[in-house]
N, C-alpha and C. Protein backbone atom coordinates (compact mmCIF):
# COMPACT_ATOMS: atom_id res chain seq x y z
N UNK A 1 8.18 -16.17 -9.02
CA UNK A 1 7.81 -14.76 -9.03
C UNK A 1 8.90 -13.94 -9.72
N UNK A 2 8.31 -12.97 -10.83
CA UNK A 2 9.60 -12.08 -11.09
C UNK A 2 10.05 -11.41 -9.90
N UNK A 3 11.37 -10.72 -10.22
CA UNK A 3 11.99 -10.22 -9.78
C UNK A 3 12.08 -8.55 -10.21
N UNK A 4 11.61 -8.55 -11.39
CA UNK A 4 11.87 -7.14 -12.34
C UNK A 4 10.62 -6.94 -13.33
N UNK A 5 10.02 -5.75 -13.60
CA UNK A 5 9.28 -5.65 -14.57
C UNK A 5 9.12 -4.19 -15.36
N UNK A 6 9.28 -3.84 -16.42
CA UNK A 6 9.53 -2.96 -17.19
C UNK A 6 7.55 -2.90 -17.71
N UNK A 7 7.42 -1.11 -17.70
CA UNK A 7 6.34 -0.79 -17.95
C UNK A 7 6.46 0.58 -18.92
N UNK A 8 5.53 0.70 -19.54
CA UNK A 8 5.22 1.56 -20.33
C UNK A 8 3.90 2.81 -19.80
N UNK A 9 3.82 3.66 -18.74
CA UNK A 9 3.20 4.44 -18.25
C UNK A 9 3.03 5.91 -19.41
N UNK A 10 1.71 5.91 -19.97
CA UNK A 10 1.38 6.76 -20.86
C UNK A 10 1.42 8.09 -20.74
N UNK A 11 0.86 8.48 -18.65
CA UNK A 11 0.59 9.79 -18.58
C UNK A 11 0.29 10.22 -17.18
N UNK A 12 0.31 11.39 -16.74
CA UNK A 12 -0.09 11.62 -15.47
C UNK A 12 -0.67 10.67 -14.65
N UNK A 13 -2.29 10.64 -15.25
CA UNK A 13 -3.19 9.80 -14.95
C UNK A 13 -2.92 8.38 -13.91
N UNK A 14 -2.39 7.15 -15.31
CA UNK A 14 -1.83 6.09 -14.98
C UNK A 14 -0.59 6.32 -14.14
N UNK A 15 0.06 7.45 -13.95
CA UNK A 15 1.57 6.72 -12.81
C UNK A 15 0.74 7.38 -11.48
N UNK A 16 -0.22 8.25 -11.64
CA UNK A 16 -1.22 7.89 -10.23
C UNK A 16 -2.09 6.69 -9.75
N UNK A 17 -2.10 6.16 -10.66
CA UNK A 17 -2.80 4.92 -10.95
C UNK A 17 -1.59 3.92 -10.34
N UNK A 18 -0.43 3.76 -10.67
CA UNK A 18 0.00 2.86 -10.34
C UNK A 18 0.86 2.96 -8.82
N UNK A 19 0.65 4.23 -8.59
CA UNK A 19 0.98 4.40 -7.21
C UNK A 19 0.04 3.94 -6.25
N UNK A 20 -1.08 4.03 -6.49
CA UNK A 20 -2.67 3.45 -5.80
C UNK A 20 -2.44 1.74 -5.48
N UNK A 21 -1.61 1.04 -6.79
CA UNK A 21 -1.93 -0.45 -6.84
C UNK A 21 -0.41 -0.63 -5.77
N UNK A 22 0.60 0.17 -5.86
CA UNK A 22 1.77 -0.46 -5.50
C UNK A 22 1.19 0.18 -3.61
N UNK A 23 0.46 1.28 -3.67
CA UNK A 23 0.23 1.70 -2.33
C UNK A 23 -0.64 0.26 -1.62
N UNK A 24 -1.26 0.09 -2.38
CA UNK A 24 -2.30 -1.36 -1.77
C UNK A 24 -1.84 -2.31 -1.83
N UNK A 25 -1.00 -2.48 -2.55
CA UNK A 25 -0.37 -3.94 -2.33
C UNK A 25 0.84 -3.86 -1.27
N UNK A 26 1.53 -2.45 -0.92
CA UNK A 26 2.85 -2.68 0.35
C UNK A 26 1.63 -3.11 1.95
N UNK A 27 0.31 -2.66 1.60
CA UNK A 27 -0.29 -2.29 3.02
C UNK A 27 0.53 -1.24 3.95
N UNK A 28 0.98 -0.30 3.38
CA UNK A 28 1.47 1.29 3.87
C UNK A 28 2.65 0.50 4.90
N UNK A 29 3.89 -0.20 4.20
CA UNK A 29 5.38 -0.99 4.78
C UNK A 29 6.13 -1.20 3.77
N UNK A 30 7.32 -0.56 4.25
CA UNK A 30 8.37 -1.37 3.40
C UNK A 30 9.01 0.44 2.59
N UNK A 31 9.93 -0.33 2.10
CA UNK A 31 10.75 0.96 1.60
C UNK A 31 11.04 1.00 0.11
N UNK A 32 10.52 2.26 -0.86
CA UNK A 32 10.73 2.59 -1.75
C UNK A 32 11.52 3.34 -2.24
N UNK A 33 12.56 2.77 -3.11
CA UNK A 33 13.32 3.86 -3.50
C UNK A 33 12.54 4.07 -5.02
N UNK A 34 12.89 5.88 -5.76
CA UNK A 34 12.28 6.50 -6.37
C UNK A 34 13.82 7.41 -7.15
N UNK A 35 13.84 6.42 -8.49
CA UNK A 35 15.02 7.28 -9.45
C UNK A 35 14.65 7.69 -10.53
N UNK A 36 15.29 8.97 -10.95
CA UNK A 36 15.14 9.00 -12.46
C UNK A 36 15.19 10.95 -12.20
N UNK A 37 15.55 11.35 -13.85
CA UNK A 37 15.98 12.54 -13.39
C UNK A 37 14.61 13.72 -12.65
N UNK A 38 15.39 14.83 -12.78
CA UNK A 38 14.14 15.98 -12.79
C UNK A 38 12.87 15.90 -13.35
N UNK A 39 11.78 15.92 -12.95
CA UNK A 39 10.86 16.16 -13.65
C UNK A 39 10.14 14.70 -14.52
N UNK A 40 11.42 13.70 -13.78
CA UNK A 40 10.44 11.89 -14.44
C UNK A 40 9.13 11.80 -13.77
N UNK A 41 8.49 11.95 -12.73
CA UNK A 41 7.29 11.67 -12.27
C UNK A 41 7.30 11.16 -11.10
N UNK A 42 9.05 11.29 -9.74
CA UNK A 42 8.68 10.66 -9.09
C UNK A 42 7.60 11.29 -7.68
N UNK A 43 7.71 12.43 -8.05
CA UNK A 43 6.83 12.62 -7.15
C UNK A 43 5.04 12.64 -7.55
N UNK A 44 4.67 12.35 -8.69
CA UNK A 44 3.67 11.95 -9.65
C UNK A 44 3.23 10.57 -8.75
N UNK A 45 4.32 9.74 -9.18
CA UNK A 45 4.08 8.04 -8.69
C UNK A 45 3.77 8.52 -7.08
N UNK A 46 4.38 9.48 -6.40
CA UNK A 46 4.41 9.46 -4.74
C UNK A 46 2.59 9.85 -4.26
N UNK A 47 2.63 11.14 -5.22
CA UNK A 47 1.18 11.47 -4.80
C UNK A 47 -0.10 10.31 -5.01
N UNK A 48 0.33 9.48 -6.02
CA UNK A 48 -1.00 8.61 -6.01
C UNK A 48 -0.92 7.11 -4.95
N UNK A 49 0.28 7.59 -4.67
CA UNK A 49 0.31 6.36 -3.37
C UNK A 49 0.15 6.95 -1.84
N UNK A 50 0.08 8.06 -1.98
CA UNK A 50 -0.52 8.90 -1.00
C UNK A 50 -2.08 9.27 -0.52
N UNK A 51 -2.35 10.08 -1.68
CA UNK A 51 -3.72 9.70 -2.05
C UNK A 51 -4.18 8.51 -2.13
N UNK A 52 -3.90 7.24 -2.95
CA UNK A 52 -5.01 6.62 -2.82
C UNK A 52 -4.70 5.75 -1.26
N UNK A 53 -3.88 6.29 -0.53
CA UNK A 53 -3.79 5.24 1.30
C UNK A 53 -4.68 6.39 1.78
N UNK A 54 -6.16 7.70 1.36
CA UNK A 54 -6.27 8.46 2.32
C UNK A 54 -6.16 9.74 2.63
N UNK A 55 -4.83 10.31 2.13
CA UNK A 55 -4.82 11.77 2.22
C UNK A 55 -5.51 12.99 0.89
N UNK A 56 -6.20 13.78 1.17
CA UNK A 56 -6.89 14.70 0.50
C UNK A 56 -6.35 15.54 0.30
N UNK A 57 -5.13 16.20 1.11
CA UNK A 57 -4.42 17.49 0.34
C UNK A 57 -3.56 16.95 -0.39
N UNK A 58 -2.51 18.34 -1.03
CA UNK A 58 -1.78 18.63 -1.88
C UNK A 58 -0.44 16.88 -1.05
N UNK A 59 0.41 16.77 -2.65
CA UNK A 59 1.38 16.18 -1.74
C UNK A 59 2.19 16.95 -3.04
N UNK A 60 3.35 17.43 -2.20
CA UNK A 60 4.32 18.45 -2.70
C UNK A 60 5.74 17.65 -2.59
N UNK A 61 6.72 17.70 -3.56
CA UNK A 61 8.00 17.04 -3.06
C UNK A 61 8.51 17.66 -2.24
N UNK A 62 9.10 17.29 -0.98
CA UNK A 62 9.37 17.76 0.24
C UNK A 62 11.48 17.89 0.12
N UNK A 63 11.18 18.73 -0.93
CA UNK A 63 12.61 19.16 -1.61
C UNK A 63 13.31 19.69 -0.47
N UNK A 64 12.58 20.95 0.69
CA UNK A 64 13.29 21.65 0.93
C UNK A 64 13.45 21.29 2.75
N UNK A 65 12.32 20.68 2.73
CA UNK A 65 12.36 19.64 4.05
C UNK A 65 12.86 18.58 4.26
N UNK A 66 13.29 17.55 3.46
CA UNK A 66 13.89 16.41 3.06
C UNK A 66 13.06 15.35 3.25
N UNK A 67 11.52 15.68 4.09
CA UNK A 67 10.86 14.46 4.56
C UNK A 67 9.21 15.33 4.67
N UNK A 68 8.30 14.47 4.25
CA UNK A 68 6.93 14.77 4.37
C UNK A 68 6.28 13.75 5.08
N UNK A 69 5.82 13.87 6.04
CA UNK A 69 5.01 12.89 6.96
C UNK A 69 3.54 13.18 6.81
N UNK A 70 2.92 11.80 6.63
CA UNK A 70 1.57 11.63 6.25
C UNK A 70 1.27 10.55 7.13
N UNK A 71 -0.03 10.60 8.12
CA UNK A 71 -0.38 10.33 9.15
C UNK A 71 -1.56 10.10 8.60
N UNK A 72 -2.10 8.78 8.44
CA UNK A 72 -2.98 7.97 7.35
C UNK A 72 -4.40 6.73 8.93
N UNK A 73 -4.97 6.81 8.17
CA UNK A 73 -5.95 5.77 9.31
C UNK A 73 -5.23 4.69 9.11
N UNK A 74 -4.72 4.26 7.55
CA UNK A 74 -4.62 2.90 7.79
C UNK A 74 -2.80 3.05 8.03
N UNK A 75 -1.84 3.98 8.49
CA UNK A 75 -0.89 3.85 8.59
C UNK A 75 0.22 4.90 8.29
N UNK A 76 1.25 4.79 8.37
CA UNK A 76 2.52 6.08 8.13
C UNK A 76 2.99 5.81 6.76
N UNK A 77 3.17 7.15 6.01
CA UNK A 77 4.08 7.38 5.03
C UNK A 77 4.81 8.07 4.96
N UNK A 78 6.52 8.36 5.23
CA UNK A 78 7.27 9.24 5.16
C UNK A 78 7.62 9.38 3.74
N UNK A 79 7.38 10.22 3.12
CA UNK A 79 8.33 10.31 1.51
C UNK A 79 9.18 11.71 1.62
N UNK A 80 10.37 11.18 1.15
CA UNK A 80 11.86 11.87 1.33
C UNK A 80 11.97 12.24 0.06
N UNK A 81 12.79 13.26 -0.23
CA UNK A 81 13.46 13.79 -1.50
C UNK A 81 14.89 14.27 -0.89
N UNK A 82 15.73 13.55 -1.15
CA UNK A 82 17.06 13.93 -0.59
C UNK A 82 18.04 14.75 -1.70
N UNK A 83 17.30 14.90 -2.84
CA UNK A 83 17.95 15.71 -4.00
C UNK A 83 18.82 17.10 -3.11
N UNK A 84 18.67 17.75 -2.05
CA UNK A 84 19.56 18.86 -1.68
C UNK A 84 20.63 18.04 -0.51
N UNK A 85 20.16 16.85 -0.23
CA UNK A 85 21.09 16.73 0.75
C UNK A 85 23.00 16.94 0.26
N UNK A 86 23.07 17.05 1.53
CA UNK A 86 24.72 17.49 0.65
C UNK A 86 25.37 16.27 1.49
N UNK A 87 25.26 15.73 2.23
CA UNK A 87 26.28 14.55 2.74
C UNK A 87 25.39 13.27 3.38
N UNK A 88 25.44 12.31 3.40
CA UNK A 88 24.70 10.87 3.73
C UNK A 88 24.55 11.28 5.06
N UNK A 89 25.50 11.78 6.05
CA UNK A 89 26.00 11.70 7.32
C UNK A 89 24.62 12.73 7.83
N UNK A 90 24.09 13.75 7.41
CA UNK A 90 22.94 14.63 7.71
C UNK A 90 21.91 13.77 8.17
N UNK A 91 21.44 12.97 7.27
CA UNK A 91 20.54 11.92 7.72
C UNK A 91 20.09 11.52 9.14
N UNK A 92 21.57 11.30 9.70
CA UNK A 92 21.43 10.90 10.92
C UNK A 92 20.53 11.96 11.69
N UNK A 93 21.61 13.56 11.60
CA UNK A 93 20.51 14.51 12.34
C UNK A 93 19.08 15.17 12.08
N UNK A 94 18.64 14.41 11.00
CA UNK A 94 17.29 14.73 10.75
C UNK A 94 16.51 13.11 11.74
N UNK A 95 17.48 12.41 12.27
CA UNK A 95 16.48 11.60 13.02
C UNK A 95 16.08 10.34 11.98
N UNK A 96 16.67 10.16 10.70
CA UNK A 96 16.17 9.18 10.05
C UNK A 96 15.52 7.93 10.18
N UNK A 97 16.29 7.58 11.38
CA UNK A 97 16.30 6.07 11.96
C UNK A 97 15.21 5.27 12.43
N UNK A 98 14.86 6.32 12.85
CA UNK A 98 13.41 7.17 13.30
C UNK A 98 12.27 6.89 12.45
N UNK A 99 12.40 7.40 11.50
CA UNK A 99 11.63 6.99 10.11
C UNK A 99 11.39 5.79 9.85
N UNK A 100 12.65 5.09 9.42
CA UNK A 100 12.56 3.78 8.52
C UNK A 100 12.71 2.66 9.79
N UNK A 101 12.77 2.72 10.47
CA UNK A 101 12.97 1.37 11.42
C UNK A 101 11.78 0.45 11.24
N UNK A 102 10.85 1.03 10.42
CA UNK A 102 9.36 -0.84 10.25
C UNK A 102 8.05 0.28 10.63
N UNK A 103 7.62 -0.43 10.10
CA UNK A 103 6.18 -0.38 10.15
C UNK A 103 5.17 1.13 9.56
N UNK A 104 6.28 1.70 8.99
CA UNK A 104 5.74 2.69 7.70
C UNK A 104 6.11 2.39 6.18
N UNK A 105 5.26 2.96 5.26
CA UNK A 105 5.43 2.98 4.12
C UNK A 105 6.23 4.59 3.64
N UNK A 106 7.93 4.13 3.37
CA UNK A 106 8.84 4.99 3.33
C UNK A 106 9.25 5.65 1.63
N UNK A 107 9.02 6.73 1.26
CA UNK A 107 9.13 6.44 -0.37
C UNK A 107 10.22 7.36 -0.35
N UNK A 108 11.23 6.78 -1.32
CA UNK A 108 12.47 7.88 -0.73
C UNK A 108 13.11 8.22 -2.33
N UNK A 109 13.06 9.99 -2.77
CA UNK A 109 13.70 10.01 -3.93
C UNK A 109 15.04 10.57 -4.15
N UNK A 110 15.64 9.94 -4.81
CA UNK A 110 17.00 10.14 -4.67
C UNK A 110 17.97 9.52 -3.79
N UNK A 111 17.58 8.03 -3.52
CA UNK A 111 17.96 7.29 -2.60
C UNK A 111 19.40 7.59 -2.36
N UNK A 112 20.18 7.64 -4.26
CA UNK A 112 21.49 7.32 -3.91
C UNK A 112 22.49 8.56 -3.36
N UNK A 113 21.67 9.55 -2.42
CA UNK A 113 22.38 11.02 -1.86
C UNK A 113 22.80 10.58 -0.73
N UNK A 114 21.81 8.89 -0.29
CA UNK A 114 21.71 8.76 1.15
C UNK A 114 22.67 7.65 1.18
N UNK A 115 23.79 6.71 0.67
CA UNK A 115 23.77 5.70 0.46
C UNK A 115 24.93 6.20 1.28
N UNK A 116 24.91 4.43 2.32
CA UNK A 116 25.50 3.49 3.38
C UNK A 116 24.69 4.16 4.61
N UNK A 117 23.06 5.14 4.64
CA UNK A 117 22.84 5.62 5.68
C UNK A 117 21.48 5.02 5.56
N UNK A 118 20.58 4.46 4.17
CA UNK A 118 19.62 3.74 3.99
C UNK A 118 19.38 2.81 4.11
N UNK A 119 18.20 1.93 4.68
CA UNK A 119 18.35 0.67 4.57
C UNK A 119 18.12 0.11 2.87
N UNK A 120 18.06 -1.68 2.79
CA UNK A 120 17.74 -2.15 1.63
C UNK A 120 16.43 -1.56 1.39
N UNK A 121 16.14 -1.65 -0.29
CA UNK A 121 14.86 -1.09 -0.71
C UNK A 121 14.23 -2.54 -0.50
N UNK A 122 12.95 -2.32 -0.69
CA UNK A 122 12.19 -3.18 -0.78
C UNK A 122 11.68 -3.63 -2.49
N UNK A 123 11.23 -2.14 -3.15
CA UNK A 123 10.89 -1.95 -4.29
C UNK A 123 11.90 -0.92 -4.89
N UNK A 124 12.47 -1.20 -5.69
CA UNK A 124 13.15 0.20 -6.61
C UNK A 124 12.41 0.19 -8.05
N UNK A 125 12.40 1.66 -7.92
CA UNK A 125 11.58 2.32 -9.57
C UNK A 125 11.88 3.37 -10.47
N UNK A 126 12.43 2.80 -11.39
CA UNK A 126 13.54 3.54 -12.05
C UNK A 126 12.59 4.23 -13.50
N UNK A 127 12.44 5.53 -13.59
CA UNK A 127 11.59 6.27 -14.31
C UNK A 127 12.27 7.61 -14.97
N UNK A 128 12.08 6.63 -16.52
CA UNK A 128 12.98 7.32 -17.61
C UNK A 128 11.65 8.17 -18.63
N UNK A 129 11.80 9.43 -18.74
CA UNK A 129 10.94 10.20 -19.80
C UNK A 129 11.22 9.12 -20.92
N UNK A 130 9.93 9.23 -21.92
CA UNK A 130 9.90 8.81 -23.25
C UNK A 130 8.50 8.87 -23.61
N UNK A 131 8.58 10.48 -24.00
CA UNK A 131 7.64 11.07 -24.65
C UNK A 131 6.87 10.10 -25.54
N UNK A 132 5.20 10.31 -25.70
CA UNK A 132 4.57 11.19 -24.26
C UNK A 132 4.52 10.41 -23.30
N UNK A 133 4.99 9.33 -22.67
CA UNK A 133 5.06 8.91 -21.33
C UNK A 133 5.93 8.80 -20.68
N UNK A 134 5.99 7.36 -19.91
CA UNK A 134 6.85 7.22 -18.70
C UNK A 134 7.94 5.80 -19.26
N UNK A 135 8.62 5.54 -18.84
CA UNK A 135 9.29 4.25 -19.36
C UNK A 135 9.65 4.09 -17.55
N UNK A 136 9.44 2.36 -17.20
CA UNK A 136 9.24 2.61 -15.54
C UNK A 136 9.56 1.05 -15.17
N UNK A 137 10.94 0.92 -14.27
CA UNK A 137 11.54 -0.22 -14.42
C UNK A 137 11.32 0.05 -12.66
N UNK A 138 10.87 -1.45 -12.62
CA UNK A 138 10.52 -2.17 -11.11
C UNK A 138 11.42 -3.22 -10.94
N UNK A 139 11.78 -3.16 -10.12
CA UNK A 139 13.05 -4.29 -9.64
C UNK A 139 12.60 -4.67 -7.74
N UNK A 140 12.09 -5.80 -7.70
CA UNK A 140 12.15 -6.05 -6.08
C UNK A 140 13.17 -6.23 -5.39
N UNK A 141 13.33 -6.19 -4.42
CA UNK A 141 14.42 -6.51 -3.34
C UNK A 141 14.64 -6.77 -1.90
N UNK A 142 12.70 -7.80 -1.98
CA UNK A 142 12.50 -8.56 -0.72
C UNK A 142 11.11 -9.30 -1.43
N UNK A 143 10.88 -10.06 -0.69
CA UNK A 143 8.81 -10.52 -0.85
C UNK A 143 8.19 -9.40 -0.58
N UNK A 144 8.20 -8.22 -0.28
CA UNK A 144 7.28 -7.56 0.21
C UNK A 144 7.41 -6.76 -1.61
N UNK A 145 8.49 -6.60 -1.55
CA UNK A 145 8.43 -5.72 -3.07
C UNK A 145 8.20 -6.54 -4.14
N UNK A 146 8.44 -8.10 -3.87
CA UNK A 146 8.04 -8.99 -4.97
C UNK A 146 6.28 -8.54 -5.26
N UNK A 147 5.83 -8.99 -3.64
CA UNK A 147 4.21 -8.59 -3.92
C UNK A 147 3.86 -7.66 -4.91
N UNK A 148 4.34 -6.36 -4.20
CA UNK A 148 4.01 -5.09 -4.73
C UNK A 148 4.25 -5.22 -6.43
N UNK A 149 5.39 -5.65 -6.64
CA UNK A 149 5.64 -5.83 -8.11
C UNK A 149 4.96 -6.44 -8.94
N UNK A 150 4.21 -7.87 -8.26
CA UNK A 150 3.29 -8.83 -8.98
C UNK A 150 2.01 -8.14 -9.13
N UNK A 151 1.64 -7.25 -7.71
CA UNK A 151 0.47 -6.64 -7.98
C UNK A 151 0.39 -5.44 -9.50
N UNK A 152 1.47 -5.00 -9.92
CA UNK A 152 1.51 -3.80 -10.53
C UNK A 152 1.54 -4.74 -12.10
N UNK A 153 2.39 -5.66 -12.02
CA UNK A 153 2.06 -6.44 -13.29
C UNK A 153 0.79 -7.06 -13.43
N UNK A 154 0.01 -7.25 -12.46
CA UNK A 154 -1.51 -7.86 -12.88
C UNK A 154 -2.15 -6.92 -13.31
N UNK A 155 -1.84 -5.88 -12.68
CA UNK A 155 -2.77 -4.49 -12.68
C UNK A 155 -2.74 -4.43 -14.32
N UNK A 156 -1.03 -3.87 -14.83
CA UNK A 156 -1.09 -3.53 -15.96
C UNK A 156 -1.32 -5.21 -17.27
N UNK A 157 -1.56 -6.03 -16.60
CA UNK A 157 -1.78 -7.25 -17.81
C UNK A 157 -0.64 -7.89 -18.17
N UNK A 158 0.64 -7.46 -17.34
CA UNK A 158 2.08 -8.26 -18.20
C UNK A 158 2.43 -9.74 -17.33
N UNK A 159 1.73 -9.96 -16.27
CA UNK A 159 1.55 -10.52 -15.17
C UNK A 159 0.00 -11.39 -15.26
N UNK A 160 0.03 -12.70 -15.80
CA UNK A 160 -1.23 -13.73 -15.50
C UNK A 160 -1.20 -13.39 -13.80
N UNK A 161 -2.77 -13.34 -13.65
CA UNK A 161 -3.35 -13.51 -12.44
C UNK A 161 -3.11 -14.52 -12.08
């Protein structure tokens, strides 16, 4: 099984699209980290893994809250944007632990605001502009993110079924 896979995401559309395949293939578990600067798409990739586990409203980056909880039939999704956090150590008093301890699907952007207070990712997705799309590097960092990863390469064809 790879370990890593580099994609070429054209447009809005598709990185909702591929949030749908990576949302169905975690079964709403496991932890995502979400890099790349302002305005790469990670909250693009978040909403279609939101939406397609279920939810009908808006999903907004939860910039100023640090955490958006989505309460799904088939399961939990916390997605974090820690872009304002100002120290790792905050974490704790927002209850983090709380969050990520198992059995939700955790999508977290800006992992590295939080680092020595996060656990391991499962999936990391590293999303570089390159007009007009996405340039979108997947790296696993368990079986659960291997899955997710194999699923997203079948999806897009770089990956034999």
């Amino acid at each position: 099984m790879p370990n890593s896979l580099n994609l070429y995401i054209s447009d809005e559309h598709e990185m909702v699209c591929l949030g749908g395949v990576l949302a169905a293939a975690s079964k709403l578990e496991g932890v995502i980290y979400l890099l790349g600067g302002l305005g790469a798409g990670k909250t693009t990739l978040s909403r279609g893994v939101v939406q397609s586990a279920g939810h009908f409203g808006a999903v907004k980056s939860p910039t100023y809250t640090l955490v958006e909880p989505y309460e799904l039939e088939g399961g939990s999704i916390y997605h974090f944007d820690l872009y304002r956090l100002a120290d790792p150590e905050e974490l704790e008093f927002l209850g983090v632990r709380d969050y990520l301890n198992g059995g939700a699907l955790c999508l977290i952007e800006w992992p590295q605001r939080g680092a020595g207070w996060l656990p391991d990712f499962d999936l990391e997705i590293s999303i570089e502009v390159e007009l007009p799309g996405r340039r979108v590097a997947l790296t696993a960092g368990s079986p659960r993110g291997e899955s997710m990863l194999t699923a997203a390469g079948k999806h897009y064809g770089v990956i034999d079924p």
